[in-house]
Protein backbone atom coordinates (compact mmCIF):
# COMPACT_ATOMS: atom_id res chain seq x y z
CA UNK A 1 -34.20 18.79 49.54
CA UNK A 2 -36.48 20.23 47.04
CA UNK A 3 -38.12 23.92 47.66
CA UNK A 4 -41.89 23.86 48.35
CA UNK A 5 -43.47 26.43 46.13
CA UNK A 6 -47.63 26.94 47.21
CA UNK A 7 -49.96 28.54 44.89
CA UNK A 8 -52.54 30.04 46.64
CA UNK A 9 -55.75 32.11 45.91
CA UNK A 10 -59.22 32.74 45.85
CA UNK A 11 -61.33 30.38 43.64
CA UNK A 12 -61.32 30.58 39.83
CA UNK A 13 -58.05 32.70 39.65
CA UNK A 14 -56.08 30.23 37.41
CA UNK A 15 -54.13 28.26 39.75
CA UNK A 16 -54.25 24.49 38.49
CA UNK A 17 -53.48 26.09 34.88
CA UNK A 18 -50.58 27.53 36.83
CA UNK A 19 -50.02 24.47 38.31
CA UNK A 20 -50.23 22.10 34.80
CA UNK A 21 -48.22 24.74 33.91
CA UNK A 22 -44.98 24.35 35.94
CA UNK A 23 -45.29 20.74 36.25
CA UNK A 24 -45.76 19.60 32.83
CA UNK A 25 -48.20 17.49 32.82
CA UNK A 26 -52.52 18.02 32.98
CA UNK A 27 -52.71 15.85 36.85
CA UNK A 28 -55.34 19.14 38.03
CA UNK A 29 -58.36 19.74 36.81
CA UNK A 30 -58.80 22.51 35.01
CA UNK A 31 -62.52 23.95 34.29
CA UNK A 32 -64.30 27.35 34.08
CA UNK A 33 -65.93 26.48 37.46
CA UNK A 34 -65.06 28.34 40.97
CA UNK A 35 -64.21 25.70 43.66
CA UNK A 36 -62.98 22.43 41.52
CA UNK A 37 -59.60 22.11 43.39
CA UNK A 38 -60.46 21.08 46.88
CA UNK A 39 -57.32 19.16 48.16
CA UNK A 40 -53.68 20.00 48.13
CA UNK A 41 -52.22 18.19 44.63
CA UNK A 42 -48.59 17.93 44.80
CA UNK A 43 -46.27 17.58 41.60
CA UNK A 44 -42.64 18.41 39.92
CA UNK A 45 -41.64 21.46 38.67
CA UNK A 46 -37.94 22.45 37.52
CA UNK A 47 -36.81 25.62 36.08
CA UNK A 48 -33.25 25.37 34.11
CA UNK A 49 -31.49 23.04 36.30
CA UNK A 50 -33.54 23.83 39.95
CA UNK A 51 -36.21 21.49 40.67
CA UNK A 52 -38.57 22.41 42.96
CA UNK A 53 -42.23 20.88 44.48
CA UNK A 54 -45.10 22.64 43.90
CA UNK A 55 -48.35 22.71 45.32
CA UNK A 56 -51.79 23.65 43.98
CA UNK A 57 -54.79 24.57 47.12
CA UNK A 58 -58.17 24.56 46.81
CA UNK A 59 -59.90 28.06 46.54
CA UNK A 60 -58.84 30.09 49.86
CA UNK A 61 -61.69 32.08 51.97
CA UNK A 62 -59.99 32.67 55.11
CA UNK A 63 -63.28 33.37 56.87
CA UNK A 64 -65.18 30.49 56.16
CA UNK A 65 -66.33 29.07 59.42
CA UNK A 66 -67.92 25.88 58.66
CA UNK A 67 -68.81 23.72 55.26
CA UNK A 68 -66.75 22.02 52.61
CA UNK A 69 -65.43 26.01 52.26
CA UNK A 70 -64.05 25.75 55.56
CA UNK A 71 -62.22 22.23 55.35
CA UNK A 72 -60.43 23.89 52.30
CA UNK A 73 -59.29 26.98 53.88
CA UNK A 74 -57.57 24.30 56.53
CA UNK A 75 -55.97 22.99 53.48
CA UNK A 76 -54.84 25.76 52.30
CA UNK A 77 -53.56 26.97 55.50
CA UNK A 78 -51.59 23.70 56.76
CA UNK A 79 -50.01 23.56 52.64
CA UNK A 80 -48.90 27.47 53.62
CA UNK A 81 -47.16 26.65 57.00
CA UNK A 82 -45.18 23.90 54.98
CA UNK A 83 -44.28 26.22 52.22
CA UNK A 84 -40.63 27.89 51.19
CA UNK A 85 -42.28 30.20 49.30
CA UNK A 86 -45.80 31.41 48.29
CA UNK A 87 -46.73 32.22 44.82
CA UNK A 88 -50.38 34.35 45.49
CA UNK A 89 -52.32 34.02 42.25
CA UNK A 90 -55.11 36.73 41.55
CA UNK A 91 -56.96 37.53 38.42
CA UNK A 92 -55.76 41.22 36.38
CA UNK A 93 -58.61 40.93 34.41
CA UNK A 94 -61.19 40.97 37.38
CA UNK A 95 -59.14 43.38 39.75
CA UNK A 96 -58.50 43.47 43.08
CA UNK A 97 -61.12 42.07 45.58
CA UNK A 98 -62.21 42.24 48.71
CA UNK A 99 -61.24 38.20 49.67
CA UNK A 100 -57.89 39.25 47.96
CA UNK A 101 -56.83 41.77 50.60
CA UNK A 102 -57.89 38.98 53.43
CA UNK A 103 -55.73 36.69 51.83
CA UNK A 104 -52.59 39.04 51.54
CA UNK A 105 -53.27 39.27 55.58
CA UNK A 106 -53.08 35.92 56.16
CA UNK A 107 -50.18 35.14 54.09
CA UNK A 108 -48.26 38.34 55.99
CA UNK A 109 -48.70 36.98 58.89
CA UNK A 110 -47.77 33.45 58.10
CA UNK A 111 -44.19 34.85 57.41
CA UNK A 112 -43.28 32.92 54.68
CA UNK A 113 -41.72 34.48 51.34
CA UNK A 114 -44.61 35.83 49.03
CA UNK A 115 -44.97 36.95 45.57
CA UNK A 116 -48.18 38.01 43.64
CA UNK A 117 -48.70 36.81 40.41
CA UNK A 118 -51.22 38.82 38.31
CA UNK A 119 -52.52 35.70 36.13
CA UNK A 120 -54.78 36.24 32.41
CA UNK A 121 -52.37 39.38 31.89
CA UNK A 122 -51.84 38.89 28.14
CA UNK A 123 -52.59 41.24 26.06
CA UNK A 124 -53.18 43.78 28.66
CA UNK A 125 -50.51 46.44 29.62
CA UNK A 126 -48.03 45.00 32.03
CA UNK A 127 -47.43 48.17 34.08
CA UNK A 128 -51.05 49.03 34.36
CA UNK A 129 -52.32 45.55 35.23
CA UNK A 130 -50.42 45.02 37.91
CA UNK A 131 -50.70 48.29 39.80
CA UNK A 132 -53.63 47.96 42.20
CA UNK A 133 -52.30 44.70 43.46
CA UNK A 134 -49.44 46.81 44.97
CA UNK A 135 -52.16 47.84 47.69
CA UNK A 136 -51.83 44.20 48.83
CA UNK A 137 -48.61 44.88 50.19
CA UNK A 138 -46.23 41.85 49.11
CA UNK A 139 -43.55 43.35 47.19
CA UNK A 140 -43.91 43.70 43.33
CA UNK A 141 -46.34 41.89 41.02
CA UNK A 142 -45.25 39.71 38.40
CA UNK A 143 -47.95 39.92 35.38
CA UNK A 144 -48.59 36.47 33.90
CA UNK A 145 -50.62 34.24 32.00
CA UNK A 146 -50.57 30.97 33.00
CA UNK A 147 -52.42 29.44 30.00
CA UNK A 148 -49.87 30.65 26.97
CA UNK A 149 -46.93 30.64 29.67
CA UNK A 150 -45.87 34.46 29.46
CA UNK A 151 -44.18 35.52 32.39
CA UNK A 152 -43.75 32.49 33.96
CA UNK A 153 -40.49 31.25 34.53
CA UNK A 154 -39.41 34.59 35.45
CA UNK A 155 -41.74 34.68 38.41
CA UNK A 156 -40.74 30.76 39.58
CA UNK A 157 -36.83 32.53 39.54
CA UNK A 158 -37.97 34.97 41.17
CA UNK A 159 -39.77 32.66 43.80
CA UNK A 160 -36.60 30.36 44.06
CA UNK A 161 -34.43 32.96 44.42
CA UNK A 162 -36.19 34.04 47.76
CA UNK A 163 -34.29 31.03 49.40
CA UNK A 164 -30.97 31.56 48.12
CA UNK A 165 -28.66 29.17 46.04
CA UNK A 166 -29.95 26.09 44.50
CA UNK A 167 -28.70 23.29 46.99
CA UNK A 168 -26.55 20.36 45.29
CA UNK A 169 -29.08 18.71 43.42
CA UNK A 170 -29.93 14.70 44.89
CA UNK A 171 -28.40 12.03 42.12
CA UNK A 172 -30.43 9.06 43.62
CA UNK A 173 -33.48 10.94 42.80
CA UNK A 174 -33.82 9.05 39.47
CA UNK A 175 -33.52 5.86 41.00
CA UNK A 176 -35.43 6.72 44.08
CA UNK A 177 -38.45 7.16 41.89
CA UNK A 178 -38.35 3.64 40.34
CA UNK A 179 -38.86 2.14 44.15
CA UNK A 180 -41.87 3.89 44.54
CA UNK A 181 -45.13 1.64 44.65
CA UNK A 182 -47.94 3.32 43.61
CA UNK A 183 -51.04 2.83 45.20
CA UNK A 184 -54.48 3.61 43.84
CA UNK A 185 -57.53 3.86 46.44
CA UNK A 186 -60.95 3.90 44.94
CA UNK A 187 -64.04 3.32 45.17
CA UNK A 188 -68.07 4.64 45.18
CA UNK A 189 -68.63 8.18 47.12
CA UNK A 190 -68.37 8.35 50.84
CA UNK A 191 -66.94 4.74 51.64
CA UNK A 192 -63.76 6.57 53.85
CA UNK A 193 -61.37 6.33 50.82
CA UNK A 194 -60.06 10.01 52.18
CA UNK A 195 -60.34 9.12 55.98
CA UNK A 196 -58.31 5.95 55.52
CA UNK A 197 -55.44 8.11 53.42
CA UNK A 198 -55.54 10.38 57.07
CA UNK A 199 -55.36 7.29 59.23
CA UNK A 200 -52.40 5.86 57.29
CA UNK A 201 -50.79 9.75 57.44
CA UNK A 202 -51.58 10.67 60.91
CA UNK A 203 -52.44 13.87 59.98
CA UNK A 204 -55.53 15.30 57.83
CA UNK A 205 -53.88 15.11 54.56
CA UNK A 206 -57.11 14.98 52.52
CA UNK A 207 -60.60 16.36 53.12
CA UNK A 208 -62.89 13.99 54.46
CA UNK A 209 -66.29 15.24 55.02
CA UNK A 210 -69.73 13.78 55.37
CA UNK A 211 -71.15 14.59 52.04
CA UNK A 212 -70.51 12.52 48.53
CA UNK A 213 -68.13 13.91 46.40
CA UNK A 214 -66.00 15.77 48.47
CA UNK A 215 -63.06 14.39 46.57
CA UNK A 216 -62.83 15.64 42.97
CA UNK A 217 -59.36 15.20 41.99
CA UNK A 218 -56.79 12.69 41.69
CA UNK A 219 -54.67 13.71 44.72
CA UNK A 220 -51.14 12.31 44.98
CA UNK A 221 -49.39 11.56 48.26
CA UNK A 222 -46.38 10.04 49.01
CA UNK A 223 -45.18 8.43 52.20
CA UNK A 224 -42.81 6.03 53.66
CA UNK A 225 -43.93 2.88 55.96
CA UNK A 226 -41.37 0.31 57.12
CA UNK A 227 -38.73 1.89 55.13
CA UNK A 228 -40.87 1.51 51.66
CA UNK A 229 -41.87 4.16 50.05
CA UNK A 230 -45.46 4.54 48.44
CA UNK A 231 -47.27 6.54 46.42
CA UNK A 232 -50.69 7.22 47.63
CA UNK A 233 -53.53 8.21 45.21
CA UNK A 234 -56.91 9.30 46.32
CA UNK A 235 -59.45 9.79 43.87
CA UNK A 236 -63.27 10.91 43.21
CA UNK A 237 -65.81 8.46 44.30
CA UNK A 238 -67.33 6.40 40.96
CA UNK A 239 -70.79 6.57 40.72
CA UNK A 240 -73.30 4.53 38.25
CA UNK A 241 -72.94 6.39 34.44
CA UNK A 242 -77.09 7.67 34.74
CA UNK A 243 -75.86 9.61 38.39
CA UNK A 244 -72.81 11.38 36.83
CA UNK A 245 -74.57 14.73 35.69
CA UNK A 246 -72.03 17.58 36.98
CA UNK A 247 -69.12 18.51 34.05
CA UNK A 248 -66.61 17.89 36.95
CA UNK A 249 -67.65 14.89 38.20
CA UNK A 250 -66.96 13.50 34.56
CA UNK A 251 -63.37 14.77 34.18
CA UNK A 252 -63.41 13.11 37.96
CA UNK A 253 -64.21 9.55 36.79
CA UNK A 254 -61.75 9.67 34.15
CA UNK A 255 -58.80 10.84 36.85
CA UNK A 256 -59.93 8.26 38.65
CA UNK A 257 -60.14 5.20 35.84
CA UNK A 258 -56.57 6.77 34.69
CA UNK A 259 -55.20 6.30 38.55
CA UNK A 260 -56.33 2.66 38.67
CA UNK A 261 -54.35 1.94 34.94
CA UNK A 262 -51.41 4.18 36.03
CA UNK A 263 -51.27 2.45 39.93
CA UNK A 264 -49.08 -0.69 40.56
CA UNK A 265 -51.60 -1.76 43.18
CA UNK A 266 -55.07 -0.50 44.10
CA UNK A 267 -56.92 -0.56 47.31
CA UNK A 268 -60.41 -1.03 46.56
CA UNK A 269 -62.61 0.51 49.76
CA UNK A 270 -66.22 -1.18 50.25
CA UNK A 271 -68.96 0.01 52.96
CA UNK A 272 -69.56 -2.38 55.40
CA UNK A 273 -73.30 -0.81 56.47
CA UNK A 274 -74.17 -1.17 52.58
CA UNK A 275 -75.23 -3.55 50.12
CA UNK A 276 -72.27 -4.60 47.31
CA UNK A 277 -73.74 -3.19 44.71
CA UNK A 278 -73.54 -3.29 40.94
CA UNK A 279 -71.53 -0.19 40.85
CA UNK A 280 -68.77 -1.79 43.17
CA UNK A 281 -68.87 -4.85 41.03
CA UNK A 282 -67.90 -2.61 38.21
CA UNK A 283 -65.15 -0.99 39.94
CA UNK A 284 -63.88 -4.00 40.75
CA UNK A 285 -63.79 -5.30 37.26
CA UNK A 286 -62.38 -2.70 36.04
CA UNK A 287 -59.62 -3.30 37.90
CA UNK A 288 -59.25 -6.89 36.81
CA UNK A 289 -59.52 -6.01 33.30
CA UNK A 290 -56.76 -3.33 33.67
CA UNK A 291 -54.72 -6.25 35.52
CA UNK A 292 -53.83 -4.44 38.60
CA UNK A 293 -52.56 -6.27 41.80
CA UNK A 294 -55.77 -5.57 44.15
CA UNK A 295 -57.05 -5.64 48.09
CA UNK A 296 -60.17 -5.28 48.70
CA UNK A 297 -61.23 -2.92 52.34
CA UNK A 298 -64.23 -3.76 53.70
CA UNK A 299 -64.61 -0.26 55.43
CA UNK A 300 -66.89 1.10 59.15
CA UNK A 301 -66.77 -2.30 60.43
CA UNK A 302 -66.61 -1.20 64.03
CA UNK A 303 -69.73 -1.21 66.08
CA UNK A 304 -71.53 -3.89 63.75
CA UNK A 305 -73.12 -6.46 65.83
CA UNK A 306 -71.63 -10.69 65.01
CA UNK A 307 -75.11 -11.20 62.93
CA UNK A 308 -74.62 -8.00 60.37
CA UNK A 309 -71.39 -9.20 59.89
CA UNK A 310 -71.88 -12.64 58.91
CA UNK A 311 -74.51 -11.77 56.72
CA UNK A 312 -71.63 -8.85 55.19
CA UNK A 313 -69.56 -11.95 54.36
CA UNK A 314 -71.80 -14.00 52.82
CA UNK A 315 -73.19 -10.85 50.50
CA UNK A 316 -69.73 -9.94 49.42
CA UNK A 317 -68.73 -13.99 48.82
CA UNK A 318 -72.02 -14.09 46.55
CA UNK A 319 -71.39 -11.05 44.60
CA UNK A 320 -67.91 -10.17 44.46
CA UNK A 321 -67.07 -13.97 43.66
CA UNK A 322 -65.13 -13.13 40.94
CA UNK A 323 -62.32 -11.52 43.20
CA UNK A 324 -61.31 -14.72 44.92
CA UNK A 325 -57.97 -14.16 44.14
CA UNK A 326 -57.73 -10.92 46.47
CA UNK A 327 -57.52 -10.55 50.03
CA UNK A 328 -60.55 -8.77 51.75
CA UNK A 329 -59.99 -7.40 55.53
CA UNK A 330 -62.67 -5.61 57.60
CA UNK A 331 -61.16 -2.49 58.95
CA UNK A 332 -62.50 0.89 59.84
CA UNK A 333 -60.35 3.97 58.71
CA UNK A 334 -61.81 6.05 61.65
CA UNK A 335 -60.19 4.19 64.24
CA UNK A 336 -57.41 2.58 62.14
CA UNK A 337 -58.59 -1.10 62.96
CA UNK A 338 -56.81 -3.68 60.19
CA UNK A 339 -55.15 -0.66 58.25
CA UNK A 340 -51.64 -2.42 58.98
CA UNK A 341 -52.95 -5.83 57.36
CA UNK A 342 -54.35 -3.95 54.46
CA UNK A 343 -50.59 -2.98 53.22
CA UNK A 344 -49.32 -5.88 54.35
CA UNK A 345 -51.71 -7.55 51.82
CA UNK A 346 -50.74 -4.68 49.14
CA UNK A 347 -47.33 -5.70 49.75
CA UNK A 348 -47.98 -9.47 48.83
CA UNK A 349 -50.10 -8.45 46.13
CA UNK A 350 -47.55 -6.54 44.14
CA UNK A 351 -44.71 -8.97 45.04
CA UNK A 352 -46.78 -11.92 43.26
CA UNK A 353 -48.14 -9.86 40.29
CA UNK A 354 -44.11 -8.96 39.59
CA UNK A 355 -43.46 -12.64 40.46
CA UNK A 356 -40.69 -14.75 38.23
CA UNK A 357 -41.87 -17.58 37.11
CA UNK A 358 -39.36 -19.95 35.72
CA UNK A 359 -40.27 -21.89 32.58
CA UNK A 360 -39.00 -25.20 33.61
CA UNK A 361 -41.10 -24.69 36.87
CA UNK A 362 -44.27 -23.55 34.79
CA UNK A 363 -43.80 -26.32 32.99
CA UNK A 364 -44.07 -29.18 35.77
CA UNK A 365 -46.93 -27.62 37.30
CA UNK A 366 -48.54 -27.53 33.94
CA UNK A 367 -47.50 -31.15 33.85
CA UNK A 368 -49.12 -32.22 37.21
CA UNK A 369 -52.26 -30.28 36.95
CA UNK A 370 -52.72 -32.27 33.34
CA UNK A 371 -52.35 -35.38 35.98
CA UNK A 372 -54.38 -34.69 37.90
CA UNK A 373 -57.58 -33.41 35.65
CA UNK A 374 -57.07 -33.79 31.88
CA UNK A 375 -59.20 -31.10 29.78
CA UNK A 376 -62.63 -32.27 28.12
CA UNK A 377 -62.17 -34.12 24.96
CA UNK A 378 -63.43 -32.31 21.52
CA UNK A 379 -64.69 -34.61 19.17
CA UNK A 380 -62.24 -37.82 18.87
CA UNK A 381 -59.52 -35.26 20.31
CA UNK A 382 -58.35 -34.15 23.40
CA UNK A 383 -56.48 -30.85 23.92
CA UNK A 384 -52.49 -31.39 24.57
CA UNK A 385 -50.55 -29.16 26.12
CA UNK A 386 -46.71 -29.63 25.65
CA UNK A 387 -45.28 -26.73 27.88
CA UNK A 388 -46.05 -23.46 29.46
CA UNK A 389 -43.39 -20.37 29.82
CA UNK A 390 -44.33 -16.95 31.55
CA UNK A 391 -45.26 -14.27 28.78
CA UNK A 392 -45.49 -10.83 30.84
CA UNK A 393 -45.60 -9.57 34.83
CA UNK A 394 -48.36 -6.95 36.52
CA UNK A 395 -50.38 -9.02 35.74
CA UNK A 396 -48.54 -12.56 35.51
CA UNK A 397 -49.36 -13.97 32.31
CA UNK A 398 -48.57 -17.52 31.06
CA UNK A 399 -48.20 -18.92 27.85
CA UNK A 400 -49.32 -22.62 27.29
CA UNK A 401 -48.26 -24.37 23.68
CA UNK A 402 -49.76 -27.34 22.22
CA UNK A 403 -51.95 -28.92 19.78
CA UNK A 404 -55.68 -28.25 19.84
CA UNK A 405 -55.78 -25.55 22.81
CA UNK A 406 -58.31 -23.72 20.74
CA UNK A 407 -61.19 -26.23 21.93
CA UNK A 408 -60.05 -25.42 25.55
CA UNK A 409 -63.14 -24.64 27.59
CA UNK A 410 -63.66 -21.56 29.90
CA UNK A 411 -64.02 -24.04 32.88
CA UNK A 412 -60.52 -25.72 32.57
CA UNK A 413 -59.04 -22.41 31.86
CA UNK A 414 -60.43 -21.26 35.08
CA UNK A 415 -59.11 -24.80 36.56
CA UNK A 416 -55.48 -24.18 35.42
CA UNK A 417 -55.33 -20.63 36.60
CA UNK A 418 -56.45 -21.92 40.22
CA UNK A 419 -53.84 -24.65 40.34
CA UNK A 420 -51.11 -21.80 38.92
CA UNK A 421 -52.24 -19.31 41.56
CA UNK A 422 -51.69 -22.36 44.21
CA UNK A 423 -48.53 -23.20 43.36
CA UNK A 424 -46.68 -20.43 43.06
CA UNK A 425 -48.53 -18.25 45.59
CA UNK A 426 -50.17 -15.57 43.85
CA UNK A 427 -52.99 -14.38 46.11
CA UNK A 428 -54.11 -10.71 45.31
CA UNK A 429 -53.31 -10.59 41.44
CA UNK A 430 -55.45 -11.20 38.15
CA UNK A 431 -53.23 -14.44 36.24
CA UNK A 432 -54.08 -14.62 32.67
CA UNK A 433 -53.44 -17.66 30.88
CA UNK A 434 -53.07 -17.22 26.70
CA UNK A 435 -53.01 -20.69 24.83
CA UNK A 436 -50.52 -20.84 21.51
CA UNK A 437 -51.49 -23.61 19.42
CA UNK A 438 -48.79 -25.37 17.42
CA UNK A 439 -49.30 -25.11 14.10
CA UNK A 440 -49.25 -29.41 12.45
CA UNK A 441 -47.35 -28.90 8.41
CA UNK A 442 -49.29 -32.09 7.79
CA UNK A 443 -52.46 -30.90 8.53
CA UNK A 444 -53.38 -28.83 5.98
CA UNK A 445 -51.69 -30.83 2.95
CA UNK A 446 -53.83 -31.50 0.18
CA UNK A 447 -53.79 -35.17 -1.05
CA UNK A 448 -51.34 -36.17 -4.09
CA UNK A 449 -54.87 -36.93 -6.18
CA UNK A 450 -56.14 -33.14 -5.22
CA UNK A 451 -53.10 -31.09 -6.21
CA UNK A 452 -53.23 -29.36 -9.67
CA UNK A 453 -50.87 -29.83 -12.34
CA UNK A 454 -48.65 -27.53 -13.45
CA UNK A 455 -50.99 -25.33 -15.85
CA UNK A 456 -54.10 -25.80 -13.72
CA UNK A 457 -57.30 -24.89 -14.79
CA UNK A 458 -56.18 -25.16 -18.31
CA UNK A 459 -55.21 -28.72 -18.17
CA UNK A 460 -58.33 -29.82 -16.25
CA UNK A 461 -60.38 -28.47 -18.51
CA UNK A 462 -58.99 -30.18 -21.23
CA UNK A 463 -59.02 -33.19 -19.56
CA UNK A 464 -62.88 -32.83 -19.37
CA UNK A 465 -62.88 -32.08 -22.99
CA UNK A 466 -61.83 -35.28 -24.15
């Protein structure tokens, strides 16, 4: 099993550059702003050939007693009791503070291995910045910067050597990785995208707190149900462009737009005790355009009477009409009502947007819908299609040949994916349909009387002449 390493620290101190740092890649936000990290964020780190988790915390104020401040201490202090080791971040170039000494307490009496890491040291004298942090009583500091790098990968081998030697390192992990199923859950502020994630966890994995925009990150959280393993994804709330004002709630949409592309199936939470609006009909075809396998959550549908329900249905079947191919179910993530069907329906969904699709099979449906309702002729002609083979997965795409399919209207197309999504089953996925025309050698040659002779112009114009 892989060592935990926690960053911890108060806000602003440098750990998600720390965190981008070790892991590679730029999955925390990273801002001159106190207070943007607010849930754990998980990723892989290795040093040489030890691999290791690590885990980036919201800013820590042990005596908070109530707030969003509060919730993230509790984050901070469940990601510590599930640490191997602590790496305590503070800032050299501010000095030691007051919430810094609380801190060191805390993490002293947690007993887990600790290690200070004086971050923004460049430049500065190594022996001299590090000094007063020896008052926190955790064993030496280790000067760093975690934006050029200096410093850091002998503090992780310092961490990791805390626990002793590297264990024999898993060989399935590779392969282990390629059967997670990634699951994207989004939607506008305060739906219950976070208290949903905590349902399906049993445990308060995520903040979830009664004010929009509690989420601000892309947090990533892996779990196992049924023996499948999934990839959880909860992400910032998307709000209409004219109410995104804050610097961080940008960088927030973007996470989230990226999770949707990068998920193999997304969960897309609506609120029951509010009007669709246009901003969750954008959402929504987003994810259509990016081709994602999709299930739609109609969320806090406990404790509506039979009337506000009906008329739920009807205002979702009016304006969300476009998502036909999806399965909605009316759940409510506080109690965990209809959270089992919703992954059942995930499930589906992905298995018929990676679907095989034969082309002899393709073909005979194509075949019998043509029976059964020929396209609209154009002109003297009518559209043939000759046969249809599959041209990509996630999202299924097929690929119809034939003669005229350029005059194919928007209403047959729609026709043809209906009949394709029938047959073969494939509830819960966009199906795009791309028409090849066959190019006819006859069509385009000229008449025996039109072609030039050899010399062209020239001879023409004599001809004229005379």
């Amino acid at each position: 099993m892989k060592p935990t390493v926690v960053l911890v620290g108060r806000p602003n101190v440098g750990k998600s550059t720390l965190f981008n740092r070790l892991t590679k890649t730029r999955d925390a936000l990273v801002a001159d702003i106190p207070g943007l990290t607010r849930d754990r964020h998980y990723g892989h780190g290795r040093i040489g050939d030890r691999p290791f988790l690590v885990v980036d915390t919201g800013g820590f104020e042990p005596l908070a007693k109530d707030g969003i401040m509060h919730e993230m201490a509790r984050q901070t202090e469940q990601a510590i009791a599930e640490a191997d080791v602590v790496v305590f971040v503070v800032d050299g170039r501010a000095g030691l503070a007051a919430l810094d000494k609380e801190i060191a307490v805390k993490l002293r009496r947690a007993g887990r291995p600790a290690l200070v890491a004086v971050n923004k040291a460049e430049g500065l004298n190594p022996g001299v910045v590090g000094a007063e942090f020896h008052e926190l009583g955790l064993g030496e500091p280790h000067p760093i910067s975690a934006t050029h790098g200096e410093g850091v990968r002998a503090l992780v081998e310092a961490a990791l050597d805390t626990l002793g030697p590297a264990p024999a390192e898993d060989e399935e992990g590779a392969a282990v990785a390629d059967d997670v199923l990634k699951v994207a859950i989004v939607g506008r502020p305060n739906v219950g995208k976070s208290t949903m994630i905590n349902a399906l966890l049993g445990e308060e994995r995520v903040i979830a707190f009664d004010q929009p925009g509690t989420t601000r990150d892309a947090i990533d959280i892996d779990f196992e149900r049924a023996g499948r393993k999934y990839r959880l994804t909860d992400t910032a709330g998307l709000r209409r462009k004219g109410k995104v004002f804050e610097t961080i709630e940008k960088f927030s949409v973007i996470k989230t737009l990226q999770s949707i592309e990068e998920a193999n199936a997304v969960v897309l939470v609506l609120d029951a005790r509010q009007e669709v609006s246009d901003q969750d009909a954008h959402i929504a075809g987003f994810i259509v355009e990016s081709g994602r396998a999709l299930t739609v959550a109609v969320n806090k549908w406990d404790g509506l009477d039979p009337y506000v329900r009906e008329r739920v249905k009807v205002d979702l079947e009016r304006k969300l009409k476009f998502l036909d191919f999806a399965r909605f179910h009316y759940v409510s993530a506080l109690t965990g009502l209809g959270l089992e069907q919703v992954f059942r329906s995930v499930d589906a969904a992905y298995k018929a947007a990676t679907a095989n699709l034969p082309t002899p099979q393709l073909t005979r449906a194509l075949i019998d819908a043509v029976a059964r309702q020929q396209p609209p002729r154009h002109g003297v002609f009518r559209p043939k299609m000759r046969y249809a083979h599959q041209g990509g997965r996630n999202p299924p795409l097929i690929v119809i040949h034939g003669n005229a399919l350029e005059h194919i209207s928007d209403s047959y197309r729609r026709y043809l994916e209906s009949y394709f999504r029938e047959t073969f089953r494939l509830q819960g996925t966009p199906l795009r349909i791309q028409f090849n025309v066959s190019h006819n050698p006859y069509a385009d040659r000229k008449k025996p009387a039109e072609k030039p002779a050899r010399g062209g112009h020239a001879v023409a114009t004599g001809r004229k002449i005379h």
